[in-house]
C-alpha atoms as a PDB file:
ATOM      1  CA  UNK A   1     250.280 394.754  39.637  1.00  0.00           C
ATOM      2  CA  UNK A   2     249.128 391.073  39.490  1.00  0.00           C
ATOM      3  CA  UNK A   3     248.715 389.319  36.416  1.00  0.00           C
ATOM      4  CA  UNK A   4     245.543 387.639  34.907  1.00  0.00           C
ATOM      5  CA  UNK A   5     245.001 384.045  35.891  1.00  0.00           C
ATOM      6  CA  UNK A   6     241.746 381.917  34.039  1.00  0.00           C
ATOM      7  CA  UNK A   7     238.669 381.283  35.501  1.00  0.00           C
ATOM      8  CA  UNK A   8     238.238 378.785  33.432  1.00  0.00           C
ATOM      9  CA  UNK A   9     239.342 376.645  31.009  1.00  0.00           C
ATOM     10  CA  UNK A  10     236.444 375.588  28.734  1.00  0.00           C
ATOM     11  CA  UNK A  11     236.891 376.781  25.128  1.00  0.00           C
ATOM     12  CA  UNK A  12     240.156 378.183  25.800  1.00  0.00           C
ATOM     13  CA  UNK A  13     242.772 377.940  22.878  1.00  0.00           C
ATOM     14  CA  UNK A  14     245.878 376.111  24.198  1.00  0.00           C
ATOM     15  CA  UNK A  15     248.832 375.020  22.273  1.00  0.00           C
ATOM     16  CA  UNK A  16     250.766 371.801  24.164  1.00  0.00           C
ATOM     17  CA  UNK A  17     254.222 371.723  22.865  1.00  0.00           C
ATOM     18  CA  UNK A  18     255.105 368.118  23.577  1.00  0.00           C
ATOM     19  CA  UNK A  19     251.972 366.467  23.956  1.00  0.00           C
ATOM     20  CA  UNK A  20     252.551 363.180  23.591  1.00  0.00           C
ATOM     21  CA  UNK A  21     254.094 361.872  26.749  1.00  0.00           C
ATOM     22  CA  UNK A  22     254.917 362.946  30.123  1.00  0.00           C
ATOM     23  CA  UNK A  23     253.823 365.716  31.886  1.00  0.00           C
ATOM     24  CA  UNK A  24     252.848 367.400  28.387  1.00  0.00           C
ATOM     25  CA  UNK A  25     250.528 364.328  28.077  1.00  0.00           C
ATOM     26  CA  UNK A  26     249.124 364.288  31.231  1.00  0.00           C
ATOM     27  CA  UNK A  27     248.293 368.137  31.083  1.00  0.00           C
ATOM     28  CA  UNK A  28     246.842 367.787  27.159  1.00  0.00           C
ATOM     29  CA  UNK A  29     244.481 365.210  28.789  1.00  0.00           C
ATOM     30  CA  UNK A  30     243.718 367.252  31.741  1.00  0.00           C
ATOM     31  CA  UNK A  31     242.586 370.215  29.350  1.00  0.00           C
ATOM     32  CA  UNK A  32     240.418 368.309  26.983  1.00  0.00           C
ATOM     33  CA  UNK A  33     238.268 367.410  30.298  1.00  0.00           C
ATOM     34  CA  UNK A  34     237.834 370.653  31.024  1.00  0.00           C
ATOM     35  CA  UNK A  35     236.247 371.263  27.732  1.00  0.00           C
ATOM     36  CA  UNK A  36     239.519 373.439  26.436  1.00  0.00           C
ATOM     37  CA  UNK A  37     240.355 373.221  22.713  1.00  0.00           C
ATOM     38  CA  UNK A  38     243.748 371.700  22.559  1.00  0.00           C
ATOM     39  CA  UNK A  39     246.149 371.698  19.847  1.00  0.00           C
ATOM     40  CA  UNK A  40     248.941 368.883  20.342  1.00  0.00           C
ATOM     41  CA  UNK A  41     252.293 369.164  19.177  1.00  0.00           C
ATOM     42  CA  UNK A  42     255.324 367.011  19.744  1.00  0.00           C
ATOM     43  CA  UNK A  43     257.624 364.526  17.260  1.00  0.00           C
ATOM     44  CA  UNK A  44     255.341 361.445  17.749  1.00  0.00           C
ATOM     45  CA  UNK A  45     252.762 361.822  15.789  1.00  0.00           C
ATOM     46  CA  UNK A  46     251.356 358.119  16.540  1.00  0.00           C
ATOM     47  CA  UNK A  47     250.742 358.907  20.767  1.00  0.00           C
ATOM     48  CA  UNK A  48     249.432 362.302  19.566  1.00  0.00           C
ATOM     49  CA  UNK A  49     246.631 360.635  17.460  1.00  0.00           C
ATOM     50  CA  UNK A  50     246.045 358.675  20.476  1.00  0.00           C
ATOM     51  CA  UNK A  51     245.255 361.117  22.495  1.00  0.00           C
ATOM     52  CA  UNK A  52     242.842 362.968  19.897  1.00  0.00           C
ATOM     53  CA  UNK A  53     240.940 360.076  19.342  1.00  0.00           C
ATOM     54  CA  UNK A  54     240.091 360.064  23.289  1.00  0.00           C
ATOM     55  CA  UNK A  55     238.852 363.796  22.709  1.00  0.00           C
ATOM     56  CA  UNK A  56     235.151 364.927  21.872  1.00  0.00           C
ATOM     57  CA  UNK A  57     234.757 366.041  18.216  1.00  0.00           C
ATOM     58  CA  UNK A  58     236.599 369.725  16.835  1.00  0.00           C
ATOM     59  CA  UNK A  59     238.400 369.784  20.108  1.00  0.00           C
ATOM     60  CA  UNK A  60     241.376 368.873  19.021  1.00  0.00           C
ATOM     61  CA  UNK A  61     244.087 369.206  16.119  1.00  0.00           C
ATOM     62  CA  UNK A  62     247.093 367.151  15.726  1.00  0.00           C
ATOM     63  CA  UNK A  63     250.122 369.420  14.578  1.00  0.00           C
ATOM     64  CA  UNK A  64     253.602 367.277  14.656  1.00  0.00           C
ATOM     65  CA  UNK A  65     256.732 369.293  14.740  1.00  0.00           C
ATOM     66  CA  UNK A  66     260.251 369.267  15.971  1.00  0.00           C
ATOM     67  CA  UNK A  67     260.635 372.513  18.037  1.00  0.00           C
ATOM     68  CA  UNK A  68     264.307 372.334  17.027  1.00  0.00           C
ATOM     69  CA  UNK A  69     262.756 373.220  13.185  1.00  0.00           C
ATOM     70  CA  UNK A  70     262.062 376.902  12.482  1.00  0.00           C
ATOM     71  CA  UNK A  71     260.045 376.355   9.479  1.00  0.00           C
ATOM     72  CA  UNK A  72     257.790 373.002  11.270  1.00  0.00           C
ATOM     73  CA  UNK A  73     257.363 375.518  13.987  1.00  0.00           C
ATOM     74  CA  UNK A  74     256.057 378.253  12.171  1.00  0.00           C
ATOM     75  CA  UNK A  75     254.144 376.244   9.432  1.00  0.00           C
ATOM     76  CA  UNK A  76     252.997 374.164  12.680  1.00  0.00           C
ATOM     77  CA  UNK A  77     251.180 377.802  13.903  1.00  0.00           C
ATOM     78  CA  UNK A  78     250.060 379.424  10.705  1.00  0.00           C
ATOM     79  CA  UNK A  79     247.964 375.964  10.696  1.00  0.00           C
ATOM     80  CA  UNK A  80     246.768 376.817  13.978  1.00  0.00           C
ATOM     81  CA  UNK A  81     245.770 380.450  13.253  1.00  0.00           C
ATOM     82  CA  UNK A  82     244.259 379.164   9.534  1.00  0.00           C
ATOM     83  CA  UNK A  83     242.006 376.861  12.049  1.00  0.00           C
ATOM     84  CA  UNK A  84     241.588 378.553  14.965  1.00  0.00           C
ATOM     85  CA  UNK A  85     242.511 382.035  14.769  1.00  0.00           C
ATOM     86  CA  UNK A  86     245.183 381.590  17.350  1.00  0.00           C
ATOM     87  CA  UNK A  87     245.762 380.271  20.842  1.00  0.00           C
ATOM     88  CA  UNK A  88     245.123 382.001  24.115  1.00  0.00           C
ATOM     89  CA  UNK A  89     247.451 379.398  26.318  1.00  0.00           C
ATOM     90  CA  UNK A  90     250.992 378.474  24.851  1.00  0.00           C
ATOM     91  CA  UNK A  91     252.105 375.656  26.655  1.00  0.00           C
ATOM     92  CA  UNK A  92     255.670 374.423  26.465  1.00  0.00           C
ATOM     93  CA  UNK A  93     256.350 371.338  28.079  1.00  0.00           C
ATOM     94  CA  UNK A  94     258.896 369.423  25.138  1.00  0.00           C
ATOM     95  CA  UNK A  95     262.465 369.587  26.261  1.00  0.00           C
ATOM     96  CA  UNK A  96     265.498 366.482  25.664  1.00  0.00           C
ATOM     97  CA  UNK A  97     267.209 365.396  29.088  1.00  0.00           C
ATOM     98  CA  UNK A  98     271.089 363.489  29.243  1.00  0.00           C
ATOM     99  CA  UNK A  99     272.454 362.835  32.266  1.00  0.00           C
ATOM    100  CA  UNK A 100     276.101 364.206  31.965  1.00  0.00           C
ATOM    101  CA  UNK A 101     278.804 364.838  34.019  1.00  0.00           C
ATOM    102  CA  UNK A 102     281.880 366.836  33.557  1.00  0.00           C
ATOM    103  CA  UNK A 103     284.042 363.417  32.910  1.00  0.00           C
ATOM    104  CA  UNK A 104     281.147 362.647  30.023  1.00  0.00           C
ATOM    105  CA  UNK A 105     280.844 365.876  28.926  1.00  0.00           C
ATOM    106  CA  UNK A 106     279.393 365.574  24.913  1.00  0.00           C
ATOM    107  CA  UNK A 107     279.306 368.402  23.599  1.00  0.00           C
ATOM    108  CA  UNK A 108     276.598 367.446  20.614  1.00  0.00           C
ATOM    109  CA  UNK A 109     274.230 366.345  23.589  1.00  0.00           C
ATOM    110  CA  UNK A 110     274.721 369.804  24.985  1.00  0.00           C
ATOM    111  CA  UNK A 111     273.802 371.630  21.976  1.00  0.00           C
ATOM    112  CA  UNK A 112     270.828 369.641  21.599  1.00  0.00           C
ATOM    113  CA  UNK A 113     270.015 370.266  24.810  1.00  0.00           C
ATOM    114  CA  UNK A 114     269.818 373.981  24.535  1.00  0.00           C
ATOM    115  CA  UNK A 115     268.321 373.710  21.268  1.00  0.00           C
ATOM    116  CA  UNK A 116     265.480 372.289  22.942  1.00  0.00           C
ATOM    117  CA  UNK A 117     265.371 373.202  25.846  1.00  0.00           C
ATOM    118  CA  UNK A 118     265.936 376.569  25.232  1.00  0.00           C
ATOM    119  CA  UNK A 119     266.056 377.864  21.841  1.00  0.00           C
ATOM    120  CA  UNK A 120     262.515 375.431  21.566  1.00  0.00           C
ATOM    121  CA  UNK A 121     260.135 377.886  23.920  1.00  0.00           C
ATOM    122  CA  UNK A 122     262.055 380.638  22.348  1.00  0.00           C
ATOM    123  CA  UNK A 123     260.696 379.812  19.038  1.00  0.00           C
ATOM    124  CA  UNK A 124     257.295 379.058  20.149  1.00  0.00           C
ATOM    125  CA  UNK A 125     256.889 382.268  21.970  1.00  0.00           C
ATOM    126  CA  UNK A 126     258.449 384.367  19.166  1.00  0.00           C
ATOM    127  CA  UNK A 127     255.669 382.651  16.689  1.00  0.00           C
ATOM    128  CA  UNK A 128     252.784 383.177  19.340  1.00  0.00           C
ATOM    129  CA  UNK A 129     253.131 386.008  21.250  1.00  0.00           C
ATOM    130  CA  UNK A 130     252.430 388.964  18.306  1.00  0.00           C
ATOM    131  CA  UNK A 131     249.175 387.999  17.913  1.00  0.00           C
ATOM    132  CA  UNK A 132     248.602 388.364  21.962  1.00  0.00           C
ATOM    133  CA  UNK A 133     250.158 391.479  22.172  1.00  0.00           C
ATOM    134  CA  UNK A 134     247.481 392.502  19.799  1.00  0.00           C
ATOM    135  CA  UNK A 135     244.491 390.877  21.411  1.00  0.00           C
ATOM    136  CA  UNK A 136     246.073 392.343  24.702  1.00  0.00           C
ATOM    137  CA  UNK A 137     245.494 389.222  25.892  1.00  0.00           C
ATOM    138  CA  UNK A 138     246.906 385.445  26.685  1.00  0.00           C
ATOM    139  CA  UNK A 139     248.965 383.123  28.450  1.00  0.00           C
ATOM    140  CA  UNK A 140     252.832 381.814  27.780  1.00  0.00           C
ATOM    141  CA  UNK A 141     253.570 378.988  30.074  1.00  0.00           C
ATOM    142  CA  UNK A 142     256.802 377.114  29.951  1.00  0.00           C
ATOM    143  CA  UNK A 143     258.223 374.246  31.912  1.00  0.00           C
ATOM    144  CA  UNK A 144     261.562 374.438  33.233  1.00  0.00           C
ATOM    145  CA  UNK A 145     262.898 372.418  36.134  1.00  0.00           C
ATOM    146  CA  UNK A 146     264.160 372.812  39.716  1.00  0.00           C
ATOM    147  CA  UNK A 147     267.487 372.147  38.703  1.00  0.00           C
ATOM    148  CA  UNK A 148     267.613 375.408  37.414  1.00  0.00           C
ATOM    149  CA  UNK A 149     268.043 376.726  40.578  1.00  0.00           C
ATOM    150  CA  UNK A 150     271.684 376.021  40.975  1.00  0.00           C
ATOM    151  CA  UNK A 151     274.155 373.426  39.572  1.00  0.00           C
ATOM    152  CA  UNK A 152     273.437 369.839  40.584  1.00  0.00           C
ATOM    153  CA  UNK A 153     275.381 366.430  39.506  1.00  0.00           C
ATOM    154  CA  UNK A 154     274.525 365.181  36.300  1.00  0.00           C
ATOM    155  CA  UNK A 155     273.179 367.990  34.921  1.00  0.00           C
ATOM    156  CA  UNK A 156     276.084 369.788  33.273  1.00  0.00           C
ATOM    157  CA  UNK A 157     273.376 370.378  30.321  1.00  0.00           C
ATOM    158  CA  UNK A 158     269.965 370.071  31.326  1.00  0.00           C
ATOM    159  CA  UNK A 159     270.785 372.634  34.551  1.00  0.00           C
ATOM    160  CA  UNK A 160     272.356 375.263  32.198  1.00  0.00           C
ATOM    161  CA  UNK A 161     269.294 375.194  29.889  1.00  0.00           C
ATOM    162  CA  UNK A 162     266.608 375.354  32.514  1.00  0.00           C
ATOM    163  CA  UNK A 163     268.518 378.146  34.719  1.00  0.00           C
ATOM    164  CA  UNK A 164     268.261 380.113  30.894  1.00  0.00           C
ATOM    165  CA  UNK A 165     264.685 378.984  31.143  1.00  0.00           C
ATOM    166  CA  UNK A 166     264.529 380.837  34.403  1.00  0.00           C
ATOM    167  CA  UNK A 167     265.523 384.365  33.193  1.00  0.00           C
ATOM    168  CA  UNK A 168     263.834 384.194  29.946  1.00  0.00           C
ATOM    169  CA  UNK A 169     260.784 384.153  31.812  1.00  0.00           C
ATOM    170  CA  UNK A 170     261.555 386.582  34.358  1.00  0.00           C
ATOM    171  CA  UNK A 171     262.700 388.554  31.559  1.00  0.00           C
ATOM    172  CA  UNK A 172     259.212 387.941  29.719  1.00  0.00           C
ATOM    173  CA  UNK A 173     257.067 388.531  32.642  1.00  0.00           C
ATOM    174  CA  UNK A 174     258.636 391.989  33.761  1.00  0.00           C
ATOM    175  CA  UNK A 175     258.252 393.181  29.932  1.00  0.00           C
ATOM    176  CA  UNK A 176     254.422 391.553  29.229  1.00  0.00           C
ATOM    177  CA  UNK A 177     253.264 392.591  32.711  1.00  0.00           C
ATOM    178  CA  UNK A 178     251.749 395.867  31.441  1.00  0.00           C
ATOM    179  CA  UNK A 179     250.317 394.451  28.226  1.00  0.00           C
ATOM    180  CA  UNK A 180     247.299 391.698  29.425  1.00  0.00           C
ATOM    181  CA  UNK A 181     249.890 388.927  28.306  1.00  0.00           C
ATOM    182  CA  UNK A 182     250.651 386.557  31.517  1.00  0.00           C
ATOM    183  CA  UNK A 183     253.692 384.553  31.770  1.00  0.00           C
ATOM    184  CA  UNK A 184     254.011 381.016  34.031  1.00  0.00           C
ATOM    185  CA  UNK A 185     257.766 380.108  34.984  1.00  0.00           C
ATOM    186  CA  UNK A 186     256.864 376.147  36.044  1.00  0.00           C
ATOM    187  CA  UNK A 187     259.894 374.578  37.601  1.00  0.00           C
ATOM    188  CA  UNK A 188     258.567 370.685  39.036  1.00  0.00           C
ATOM    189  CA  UNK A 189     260.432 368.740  40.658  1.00  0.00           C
ATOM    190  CA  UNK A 190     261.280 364.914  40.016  1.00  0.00           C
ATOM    191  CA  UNK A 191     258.060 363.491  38.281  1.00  0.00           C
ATOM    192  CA  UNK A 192     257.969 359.782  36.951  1.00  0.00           C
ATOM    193  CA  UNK A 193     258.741 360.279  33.048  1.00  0.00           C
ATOM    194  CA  UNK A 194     260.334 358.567  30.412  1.00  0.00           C
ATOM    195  CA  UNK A 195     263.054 361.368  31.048  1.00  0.00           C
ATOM    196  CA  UNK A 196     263.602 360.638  34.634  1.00  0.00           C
ATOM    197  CA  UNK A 197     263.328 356.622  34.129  1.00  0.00           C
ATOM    198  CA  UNK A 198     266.748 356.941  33.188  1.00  0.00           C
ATOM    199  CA  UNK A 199     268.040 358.558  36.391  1.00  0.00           C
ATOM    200  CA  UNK A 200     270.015 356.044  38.751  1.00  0.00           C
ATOM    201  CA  UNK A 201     269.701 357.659  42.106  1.00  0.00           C
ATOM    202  CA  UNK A 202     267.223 358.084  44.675  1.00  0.00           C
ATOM    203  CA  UNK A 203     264.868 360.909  43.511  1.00  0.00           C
ATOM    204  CA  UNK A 204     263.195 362.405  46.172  1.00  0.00           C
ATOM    205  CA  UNK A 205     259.564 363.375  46.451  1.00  0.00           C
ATOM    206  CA  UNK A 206     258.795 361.902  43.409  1.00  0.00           C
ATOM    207  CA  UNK A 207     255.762 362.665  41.995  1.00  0.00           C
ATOM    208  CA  UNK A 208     253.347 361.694  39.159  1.00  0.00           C
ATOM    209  CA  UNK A 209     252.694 363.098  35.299  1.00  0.00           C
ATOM    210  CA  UNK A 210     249.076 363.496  36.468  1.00  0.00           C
ATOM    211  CA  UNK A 211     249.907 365.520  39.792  1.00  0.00           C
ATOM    212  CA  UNK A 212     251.994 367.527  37.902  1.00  0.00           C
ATOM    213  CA  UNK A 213     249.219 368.351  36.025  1.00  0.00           C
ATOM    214  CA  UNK A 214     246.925 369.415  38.113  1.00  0.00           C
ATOM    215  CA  UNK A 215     249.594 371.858  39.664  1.00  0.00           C
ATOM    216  CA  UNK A 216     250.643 373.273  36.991  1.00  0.00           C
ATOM    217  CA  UNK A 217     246.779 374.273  35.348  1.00  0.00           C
ATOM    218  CA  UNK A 218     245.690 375.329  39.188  1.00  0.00           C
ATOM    219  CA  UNK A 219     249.018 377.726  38.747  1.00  0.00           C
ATOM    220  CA  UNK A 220     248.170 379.103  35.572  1.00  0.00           C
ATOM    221  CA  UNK A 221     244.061 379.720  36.486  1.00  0.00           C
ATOM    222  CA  UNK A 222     245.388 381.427  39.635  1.00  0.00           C
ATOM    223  CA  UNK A 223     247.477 383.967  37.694  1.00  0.00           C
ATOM    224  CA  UNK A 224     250.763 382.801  39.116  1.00  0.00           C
ATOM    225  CA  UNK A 225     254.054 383.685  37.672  1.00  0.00           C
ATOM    226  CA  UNK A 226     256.400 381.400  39.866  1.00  0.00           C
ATOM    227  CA  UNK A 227     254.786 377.599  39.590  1.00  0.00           C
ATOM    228  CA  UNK A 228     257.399 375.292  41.540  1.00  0.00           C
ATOM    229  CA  UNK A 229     256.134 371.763  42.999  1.00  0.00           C
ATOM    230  CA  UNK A 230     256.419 369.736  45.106  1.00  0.00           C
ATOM    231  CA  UNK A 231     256.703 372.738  47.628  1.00  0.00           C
ATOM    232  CA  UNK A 232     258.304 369.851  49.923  1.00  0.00           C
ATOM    233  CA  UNK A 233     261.649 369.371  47.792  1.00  0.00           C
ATOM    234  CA  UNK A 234     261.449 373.321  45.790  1.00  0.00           C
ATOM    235  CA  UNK A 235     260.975 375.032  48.648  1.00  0.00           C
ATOM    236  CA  UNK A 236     264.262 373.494  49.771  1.00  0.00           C
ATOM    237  CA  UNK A 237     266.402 374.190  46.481  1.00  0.00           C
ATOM    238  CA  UNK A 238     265.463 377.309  46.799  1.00  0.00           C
ATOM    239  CA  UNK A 239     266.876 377.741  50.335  1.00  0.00           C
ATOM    240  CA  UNK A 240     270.229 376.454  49.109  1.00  0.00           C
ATOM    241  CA  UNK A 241     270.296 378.901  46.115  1.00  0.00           C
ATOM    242  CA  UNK A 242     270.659 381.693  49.054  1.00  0.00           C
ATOM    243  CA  UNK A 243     273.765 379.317  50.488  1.00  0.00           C
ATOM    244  CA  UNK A 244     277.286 380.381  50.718  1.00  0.00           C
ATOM    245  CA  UNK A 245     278.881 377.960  48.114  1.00  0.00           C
ATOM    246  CA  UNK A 246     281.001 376.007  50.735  1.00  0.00           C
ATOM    247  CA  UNK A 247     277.720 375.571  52.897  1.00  0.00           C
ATOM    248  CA  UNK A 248     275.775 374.783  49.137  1.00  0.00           C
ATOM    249  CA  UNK A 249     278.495 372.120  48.137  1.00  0.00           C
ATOM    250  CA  UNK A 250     278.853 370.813  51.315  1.00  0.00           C
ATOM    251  CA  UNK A 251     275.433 369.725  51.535  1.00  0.00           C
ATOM    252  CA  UNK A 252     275.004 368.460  47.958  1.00  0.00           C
ATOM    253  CA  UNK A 253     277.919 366.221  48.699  1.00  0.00           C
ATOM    254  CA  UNK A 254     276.000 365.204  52.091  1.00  0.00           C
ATOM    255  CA  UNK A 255     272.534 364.314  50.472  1.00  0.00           C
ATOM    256  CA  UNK A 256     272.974 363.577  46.698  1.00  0.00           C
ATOM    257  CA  UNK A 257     274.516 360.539  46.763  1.00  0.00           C
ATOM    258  CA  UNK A 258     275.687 360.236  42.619  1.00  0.00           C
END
């Protein structure tokens, strides 16, 4: 059974859970030029008013929240649904990243991390997906991150919290499957941020907010579940997730250089 994809993308409902920079940014933008009506949400309500302004008329609504806030987040969709009548795309792209090693470990900056990271799409999807289920119909897309694929330097946080990512969506897709409601697991790889600006290493195939993008809307109009770019550097993290840990370590030690 394959789920649905969009053909298009025009007049489509989508909720963009951190709109306002980044790859959320980049894929709010992206939308509104292909005519999709595009609700943005993140903390900063200032870029998100940017952004609006650059959008035709009615095709856009400015809803600031903090997805760590239960009652922003649901107030944030009952707006939405008083508007709109819903959303047919959720897309989560808002998520907190501190490099953090086991000598640094902070154990605030963790919980905020899964907060976030975590907890965050949790929220959203708990808020949005009743109203699918009903419509039999709709699309939950969340970003995750290659480096929840296996345990990485720096990452004693942000790789816990995207590996949860991981099986809350395959947990999500082999439950909705049956019921019209697709689900998009999107794990990119390094893309120039204001989240990866603070990296110190080399970051291999490096890509940009507005490539990103594009891969991750072509993914969800195709219908796919598993949306991982750039196939170049995922398509190798993957291979070492099937690694005996010696060989795994081994050759993180060899090529991260942190």
């Amino acid at each position: 059974m394959k789920q649905n994809g969009l053909a298009s993308f025009t007049d489509q409902r989508v909720w963009v859970i951190g709109a306002s920079s980044g790859i959320g940014a980049a894929c709010a933008s992206a939308l509104l030029a292909q005519g999709a009506k595009v609700v943005l949400s993140s903390r900063r309500t200032e870029r998100l008013q940017q952004l609006a302004q650059s959008a035709p008329p009615n095709q856009s609504l400015v809803i600031p929240l903090d997805v760590t806030n239960e009652v922003a987040m649901a107030q944030g969709y009952e707006h939405i649904v008083a508007q709109w009548g819903g959303v047919d795309l959720l897309l989560y792209v808002s998520g907190v990243y501190y490099p953090m090693r086991a000598q640094d470990l902070d154990l605030k900056l963790a919980e905020q991390t899964i907060n976030a990271n975590l907890l965050g799409p949790m929220r959203a999807v708990a808020l949005t997906l009743p109203n699918m289920l009903k419509a039999k119909a709709g699309h939950i897309a969340i970003v995750g991150s290659v480096a929840g694929y296996s345990g990485l330097p720096k990452a004693l946080a942000y790789g816990p919290s995207k590996a949860a990512i991981m099986h809350f969506c395959e947990t999500l897709y082999y439950d909705l499957l049956p019921t019209g409601v697709s689900v998009h697991m999107i794990s990119p790889g390094f893309v120039a941020t204001e989240a990866t600006a603070q990296n110190d290493f080399e970051m291999p195939a490096l890509i940009t907010a507005e490539v990103a993008a594009q891969e991750i809307l072509n993914g969800i109009q195709a219908g796919e579940f598993d949306i991982h770019f750039p196939k170049r550097f995922s398509r190798f993290l993957k291979f070492l997730r099937i690694l005996p840990y010696p060989l795994y370590f081994w050759i993180v030690r060899r090529f991260v250089k942190i």
